[in-house]
Protein backbone atom coordinates (compact mmCIF):
# COMPACT_ATOMS: atom_id res chain seq x y z
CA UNK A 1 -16.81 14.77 -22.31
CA UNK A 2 -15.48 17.14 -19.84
CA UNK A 3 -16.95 15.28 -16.82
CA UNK A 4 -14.98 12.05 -17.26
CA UNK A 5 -11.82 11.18 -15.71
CA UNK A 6 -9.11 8.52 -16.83
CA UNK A 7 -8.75 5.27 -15.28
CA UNK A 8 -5.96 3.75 -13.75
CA UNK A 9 -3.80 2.54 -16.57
CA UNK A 10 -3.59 -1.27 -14.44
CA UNK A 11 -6.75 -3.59 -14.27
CA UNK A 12 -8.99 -3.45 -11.13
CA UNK A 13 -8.15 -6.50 -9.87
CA UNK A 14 -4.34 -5.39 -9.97
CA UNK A 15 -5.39 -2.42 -7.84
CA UNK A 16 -6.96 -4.63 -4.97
CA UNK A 17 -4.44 -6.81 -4.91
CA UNK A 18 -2.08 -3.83 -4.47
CA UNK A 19 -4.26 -3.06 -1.11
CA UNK A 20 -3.81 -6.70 -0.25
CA UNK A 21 -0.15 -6.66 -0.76
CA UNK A 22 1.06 -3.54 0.74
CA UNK A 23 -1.04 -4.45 3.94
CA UNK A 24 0.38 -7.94 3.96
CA UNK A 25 3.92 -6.62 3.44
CA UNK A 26 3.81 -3.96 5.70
CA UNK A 27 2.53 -6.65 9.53
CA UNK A 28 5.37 -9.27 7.39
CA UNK A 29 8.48 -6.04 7.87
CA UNK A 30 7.05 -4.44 11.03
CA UNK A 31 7.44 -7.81 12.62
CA UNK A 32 11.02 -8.26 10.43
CA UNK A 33 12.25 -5.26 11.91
CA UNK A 34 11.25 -5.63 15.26
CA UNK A 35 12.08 -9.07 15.99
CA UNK A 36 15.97 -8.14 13.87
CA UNK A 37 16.47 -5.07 16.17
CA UNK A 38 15.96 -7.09 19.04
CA UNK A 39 18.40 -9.71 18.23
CA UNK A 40 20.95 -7.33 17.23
CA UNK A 41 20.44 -5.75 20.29
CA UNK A 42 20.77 -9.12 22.13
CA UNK A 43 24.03 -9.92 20.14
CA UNK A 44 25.48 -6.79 21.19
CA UNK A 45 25.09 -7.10 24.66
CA UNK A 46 27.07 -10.32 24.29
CA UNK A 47 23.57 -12.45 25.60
CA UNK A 48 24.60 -15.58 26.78
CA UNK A 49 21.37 -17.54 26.00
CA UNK A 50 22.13 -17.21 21.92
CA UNK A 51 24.88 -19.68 21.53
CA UNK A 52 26.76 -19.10 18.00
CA UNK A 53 30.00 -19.81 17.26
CA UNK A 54 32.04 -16.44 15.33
CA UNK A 55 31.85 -12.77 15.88
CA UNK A 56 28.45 -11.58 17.82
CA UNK A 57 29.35 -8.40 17.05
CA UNK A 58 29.12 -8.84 13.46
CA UNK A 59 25.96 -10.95 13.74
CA UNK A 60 24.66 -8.05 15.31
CA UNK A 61 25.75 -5.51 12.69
CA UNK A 62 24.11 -7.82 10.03
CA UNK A 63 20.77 -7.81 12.16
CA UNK A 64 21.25 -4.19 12.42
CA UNK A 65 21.58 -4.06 7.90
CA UNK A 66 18.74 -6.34 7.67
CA UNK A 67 16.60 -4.20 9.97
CA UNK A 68 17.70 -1.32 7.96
CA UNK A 69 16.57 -3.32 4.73
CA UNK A 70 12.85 -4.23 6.00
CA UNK A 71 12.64 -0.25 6.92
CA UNK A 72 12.91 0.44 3.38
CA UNK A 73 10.43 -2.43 2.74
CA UNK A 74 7.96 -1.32 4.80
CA UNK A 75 8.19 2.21 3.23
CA UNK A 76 7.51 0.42 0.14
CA UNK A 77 4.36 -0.63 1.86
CA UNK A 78 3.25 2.27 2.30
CA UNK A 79 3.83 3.56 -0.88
CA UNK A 80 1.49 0.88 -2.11
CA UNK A 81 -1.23 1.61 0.71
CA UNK A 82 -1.01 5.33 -0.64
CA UNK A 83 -1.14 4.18 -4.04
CA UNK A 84 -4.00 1.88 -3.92
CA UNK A 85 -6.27 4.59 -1.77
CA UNK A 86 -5.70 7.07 -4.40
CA UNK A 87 -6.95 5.03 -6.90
CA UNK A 88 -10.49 3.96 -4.82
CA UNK A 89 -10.69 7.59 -4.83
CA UNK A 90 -9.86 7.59 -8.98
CA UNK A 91 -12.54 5.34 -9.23
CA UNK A 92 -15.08 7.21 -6.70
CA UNK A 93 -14.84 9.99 -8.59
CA UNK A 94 -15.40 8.22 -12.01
CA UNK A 95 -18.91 6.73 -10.59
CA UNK A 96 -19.90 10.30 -9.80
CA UNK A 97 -19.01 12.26 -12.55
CA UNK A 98 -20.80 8.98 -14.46
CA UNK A 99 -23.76 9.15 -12.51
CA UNK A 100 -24.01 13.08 -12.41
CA UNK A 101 -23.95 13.07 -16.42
CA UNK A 102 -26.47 10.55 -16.89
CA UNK A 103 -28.37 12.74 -14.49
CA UNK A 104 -27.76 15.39 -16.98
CA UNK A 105 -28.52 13.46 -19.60
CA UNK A 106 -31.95 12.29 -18.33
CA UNK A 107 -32.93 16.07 -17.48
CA UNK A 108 -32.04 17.08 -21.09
CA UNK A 109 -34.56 13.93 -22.48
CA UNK A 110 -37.09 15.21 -19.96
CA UNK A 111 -36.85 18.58 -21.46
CA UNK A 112 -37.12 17.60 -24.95
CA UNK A 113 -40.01 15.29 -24.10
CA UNK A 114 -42.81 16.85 -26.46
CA UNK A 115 -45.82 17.65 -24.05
CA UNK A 116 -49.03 15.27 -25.05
């Protein structure tokens, strides 16, 4: 039928949880990368109320990496936010196209009704 579209290849369920994830993932690295800039920051500036023993400036460099790492995760959190709207819209579009040829459908058996 020329009116219906594919579905998503993964399971419904899978495509929620997608929603669920990405959102949950993307507050978890926002936070991540905040809270690691600012102690790399910190570090750097030689803060006396962080007491480590070894090389602040290298703690601060790994911050710095690790920030750098949860950027990348919270792109990936996106990409899943991105990916899971798309598919609502997939599925949007399938319940129209469904509804609009059993419209169809039911005009065509009204037509063919024989008049009593």
């Amino acid at each position: 039928d020329k009116f219906q579209l594919s579905p998503p290849s993964q399971d419904r369920e899978a495509m929620g949880c997608l929603e669920d994830c990405g959102q949950c993932c993307g507050l978890l690295s926002f936070v991540g990368i905040i809270f690691l800039f600012c102690l790399g920051a910190a570090l750097d500036a030689g803060s006396t109320s962080i007491d480590m023993k070894g090389d602040k400036s290298a703690a601060a460099t790994s911050c710095y990496i690790a920030g750098a790492i949860y950027i990348v995760f919270l792109g990936l959190s996106g990409v899943c936010l991105y990916k899971a709207k798309k598919n609502k819209e997939l599925e949007e579009a399938e319940a129209a196209a469904k509804l609009k040829r059993e419209e169809q459908e039911e005009n065509q058996d009204i037509k063919r009704a024989p008049v009593a």
